[in-house]
C-alpha atoms as a PDB file:
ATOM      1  CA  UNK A   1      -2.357 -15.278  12.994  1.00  0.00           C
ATOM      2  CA  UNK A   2      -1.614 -12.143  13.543  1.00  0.00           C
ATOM      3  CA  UNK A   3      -4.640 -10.698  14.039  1.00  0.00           C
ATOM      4  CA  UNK A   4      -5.057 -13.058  16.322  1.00  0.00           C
ATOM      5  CA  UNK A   5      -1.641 -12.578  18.338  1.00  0.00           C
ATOM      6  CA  UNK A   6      -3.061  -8.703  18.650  1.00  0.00           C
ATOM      7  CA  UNK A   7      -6.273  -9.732  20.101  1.00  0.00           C
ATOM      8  CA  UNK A   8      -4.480 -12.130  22.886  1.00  0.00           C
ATOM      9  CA  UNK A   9      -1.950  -9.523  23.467  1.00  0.00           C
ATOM     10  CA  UNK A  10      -4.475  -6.608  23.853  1.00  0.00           C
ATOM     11  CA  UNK A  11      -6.595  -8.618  26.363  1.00  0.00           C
ATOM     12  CA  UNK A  12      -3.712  -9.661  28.192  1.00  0.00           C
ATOM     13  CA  UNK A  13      -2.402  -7.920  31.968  1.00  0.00           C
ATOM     14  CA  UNK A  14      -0.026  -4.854  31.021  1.00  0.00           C
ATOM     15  CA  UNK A  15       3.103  -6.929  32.549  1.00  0.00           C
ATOM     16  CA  UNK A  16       2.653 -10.202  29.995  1.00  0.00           C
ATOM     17  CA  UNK A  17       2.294  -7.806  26.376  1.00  0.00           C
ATOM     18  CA  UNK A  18       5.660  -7.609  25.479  1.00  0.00           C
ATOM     19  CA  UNK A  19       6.047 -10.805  23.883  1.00  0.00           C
ATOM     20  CA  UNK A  20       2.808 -10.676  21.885  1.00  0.00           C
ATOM     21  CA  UNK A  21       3.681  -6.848  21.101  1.00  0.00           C
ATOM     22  CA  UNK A  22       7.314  -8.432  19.922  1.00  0.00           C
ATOM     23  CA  UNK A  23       6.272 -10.976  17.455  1.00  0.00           C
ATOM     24  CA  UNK A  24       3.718  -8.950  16.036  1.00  0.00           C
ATOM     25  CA  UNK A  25       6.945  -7.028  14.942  1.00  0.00           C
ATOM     26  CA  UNK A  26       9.726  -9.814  14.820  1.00  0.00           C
ATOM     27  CA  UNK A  27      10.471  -9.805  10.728  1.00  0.00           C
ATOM     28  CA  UNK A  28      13.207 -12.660  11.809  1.00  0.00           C
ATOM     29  CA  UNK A  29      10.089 -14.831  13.252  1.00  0.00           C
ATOM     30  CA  UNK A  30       7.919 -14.330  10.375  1.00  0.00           C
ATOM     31  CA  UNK A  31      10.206 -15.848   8.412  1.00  0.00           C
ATOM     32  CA  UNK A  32      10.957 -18.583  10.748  1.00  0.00           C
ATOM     33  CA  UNK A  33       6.879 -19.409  10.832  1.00  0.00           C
ATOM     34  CA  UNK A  34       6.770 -19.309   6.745  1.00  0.00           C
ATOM     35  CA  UNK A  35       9.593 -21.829   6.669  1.00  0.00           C
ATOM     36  CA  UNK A  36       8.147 -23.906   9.143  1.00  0.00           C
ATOM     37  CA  UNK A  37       4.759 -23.894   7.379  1.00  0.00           C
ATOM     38  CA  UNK A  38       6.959 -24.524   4.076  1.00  0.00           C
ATOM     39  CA  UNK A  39       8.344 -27.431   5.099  1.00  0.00           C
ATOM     40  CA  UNK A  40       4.556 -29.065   6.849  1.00  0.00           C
ATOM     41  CA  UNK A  41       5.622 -28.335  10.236  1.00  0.00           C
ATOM     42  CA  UNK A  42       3.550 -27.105  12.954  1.00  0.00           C
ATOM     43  CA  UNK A  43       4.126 -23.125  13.645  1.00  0.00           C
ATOM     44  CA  UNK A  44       2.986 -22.295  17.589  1.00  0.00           C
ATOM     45  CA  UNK A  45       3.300 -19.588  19.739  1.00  0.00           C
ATOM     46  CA  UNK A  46       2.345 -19.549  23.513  1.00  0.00           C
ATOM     47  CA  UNK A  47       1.047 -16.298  25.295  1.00  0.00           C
ATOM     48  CA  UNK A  48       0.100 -16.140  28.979  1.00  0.00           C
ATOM     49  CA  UNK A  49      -0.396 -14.123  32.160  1.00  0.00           C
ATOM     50  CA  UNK A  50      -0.793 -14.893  35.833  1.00  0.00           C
ATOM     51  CA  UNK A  51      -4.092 -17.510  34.665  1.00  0.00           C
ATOM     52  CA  UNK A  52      -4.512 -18.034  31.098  1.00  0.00           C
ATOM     53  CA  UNK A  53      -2.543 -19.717  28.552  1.00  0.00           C
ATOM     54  CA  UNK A  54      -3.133 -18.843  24.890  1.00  0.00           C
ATOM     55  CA  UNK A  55      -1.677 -21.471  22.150  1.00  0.00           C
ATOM     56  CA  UNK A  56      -1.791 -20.232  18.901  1.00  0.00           C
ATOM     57  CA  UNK A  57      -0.748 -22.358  16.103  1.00  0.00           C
ATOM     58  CA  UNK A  58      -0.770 -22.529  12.624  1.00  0.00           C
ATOM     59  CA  UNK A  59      -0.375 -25.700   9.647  1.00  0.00           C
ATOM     60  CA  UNK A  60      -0.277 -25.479   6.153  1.00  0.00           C
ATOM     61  CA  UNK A  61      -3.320 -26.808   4.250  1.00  0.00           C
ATOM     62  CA  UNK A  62      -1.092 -27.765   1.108  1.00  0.00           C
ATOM     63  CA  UNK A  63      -2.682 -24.933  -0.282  1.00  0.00           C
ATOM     64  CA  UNK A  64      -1.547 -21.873  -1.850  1.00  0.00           C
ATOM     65  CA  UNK A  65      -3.671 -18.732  -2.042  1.00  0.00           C
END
């Protein structure tokens, strides 16, 4: 995902980066997503600018790697 939230953020309009540039540093989100994914919920972030709207979202598979 975050690969991911860097593409979005570098194709996005100068004035809508700072939230993608924000999580790809926010230690305190991180750790909100892995709990979320811990517990089977649903982990999605929303980036946009003046005419797109990217969801990202992530699940667990049950998995571990």
């Amino acid at each position: 995902m975050h690969a991911r939230v860097q593409d979005v953020t570098d194709q996005l309009d100068q004035p809508y980066t700072q939230p993608g540039r924000h999580w790809l540093t926010d230690e305190a989100e991180h750790e909100r997503a892995h709990t979320s994914l811990a517990h089977g919920q649903i982990y999605v972030l929303t980036l946009y600018d003046d005419t797109t709207r990217y969801v990202l979202s992530a699940r667990s598979t049950g998995g571990t790697r």
